[in-house]
C-alpha atoms as a PDB file:
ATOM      1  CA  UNK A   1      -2.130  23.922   5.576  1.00  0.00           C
ATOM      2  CA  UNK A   2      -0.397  27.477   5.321  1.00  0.00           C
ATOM      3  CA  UNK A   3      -0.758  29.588   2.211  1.00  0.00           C
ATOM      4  CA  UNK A   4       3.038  28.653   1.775  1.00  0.00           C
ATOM      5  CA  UNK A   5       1.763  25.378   1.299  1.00  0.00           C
ATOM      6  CA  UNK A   6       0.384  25.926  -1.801  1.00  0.00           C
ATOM      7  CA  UNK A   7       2.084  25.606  -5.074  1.00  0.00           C
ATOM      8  CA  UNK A   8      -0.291  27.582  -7.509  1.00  0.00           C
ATOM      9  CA  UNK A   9       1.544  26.711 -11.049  1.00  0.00           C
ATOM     10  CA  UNK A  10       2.706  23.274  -9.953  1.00  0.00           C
ATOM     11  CA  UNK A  11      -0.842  22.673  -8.867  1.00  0.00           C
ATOM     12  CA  UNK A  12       0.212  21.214  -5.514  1.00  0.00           C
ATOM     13  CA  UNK A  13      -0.619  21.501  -2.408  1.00  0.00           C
ATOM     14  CA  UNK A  14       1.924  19.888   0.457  1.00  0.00           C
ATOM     15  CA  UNK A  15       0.289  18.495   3.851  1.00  0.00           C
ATOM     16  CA  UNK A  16       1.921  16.644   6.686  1.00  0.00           C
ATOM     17  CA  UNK A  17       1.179  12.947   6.588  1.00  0.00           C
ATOM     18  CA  UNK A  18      -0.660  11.840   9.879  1.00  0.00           C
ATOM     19  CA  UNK A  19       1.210   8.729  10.078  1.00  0.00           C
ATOM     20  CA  UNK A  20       5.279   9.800   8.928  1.00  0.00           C
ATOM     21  CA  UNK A  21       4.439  13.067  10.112  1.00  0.00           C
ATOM     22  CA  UNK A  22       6.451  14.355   6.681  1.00  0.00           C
ATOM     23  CA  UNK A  23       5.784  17.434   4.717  1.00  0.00           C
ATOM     24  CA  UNK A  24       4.345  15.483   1.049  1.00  0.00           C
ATOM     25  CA  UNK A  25       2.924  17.077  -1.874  1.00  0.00           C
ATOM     26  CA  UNK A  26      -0.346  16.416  -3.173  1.00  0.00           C
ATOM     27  CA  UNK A  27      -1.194  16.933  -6.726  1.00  0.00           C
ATOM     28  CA  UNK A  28      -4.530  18.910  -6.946  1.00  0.00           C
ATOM     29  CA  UNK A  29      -7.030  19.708  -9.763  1.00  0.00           C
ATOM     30  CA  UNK A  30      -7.292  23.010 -12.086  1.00  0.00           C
ATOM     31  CA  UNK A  31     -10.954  23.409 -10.549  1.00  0.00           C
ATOM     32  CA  UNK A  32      -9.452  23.140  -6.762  1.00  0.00           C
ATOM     33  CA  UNK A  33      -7.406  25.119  -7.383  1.00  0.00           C
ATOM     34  CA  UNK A  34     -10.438  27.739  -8.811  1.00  0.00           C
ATOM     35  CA  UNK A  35     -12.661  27.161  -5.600  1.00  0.00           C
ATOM     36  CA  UNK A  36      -9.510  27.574  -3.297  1.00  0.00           C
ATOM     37  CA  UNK A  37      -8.807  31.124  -4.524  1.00  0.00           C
ATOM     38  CA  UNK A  38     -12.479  32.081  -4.529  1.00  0.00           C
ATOM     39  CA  UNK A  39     -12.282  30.485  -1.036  1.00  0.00           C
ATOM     40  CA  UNK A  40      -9.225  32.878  -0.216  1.00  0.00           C
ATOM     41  CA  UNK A  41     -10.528  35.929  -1.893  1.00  0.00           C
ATOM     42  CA  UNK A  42     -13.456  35.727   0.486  1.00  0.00           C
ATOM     43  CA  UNK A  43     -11.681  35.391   3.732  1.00  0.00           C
ATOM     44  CA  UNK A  44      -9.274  38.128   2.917  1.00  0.00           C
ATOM     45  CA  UNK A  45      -5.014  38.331   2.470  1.00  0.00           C
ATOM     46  CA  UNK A  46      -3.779  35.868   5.301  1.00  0.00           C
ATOM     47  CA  UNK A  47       0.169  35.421   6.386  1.00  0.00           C
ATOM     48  CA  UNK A  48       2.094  32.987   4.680  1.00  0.00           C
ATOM     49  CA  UNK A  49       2.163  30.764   8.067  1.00  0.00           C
ATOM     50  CA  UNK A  50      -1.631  31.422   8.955  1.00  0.00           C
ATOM     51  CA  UNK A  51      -4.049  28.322   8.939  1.00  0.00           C
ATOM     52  CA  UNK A  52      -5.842  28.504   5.574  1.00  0.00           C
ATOM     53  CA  UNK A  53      -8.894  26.906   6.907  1.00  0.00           C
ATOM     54  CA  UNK A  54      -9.834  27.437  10.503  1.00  0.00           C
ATOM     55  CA  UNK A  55     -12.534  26.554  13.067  1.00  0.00           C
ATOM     56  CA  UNK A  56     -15.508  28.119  13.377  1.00  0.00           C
ATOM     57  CA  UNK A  57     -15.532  27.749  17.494  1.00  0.00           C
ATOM     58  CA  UNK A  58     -13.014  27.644  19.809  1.00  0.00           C
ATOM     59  CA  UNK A  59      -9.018  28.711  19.570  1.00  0.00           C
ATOM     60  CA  UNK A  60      -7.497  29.236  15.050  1.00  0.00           C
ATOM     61  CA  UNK A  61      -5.024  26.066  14.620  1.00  0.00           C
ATOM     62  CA  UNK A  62      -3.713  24.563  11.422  1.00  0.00           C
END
């Protein structure tokens, strides 16, 4: 998931299903939302087609 990925006021987020392999939204909560900006604001601005959540070890992929 990219920060384009994220639809702040439709409160959706879109992820590629592992089996059709197709881009589908996801509806998400308010309170995701809340913890996914707080989650954002602490690992800084990234680039709209950055991973937003990355590994801790070994070589940054989505």
């Amino acid at each position: 998931m990219t920060p384009a990925d994220i639809d702040w006021p439709g409160q959706i987020v879109y992820a590629v299903s592992k089996g059709t392999k197709l881009r589908e939204p996801i509806p998400v909560s308010p309170q995701s939302l809340v913890v996914l900006a707080t989650y954002l604001d602490a690992v800084g601005m990234l680039a709209a087609q950055e991973p937003v959540f990355r590994t801790r070890r070994g070589p940054e992929k989505p």
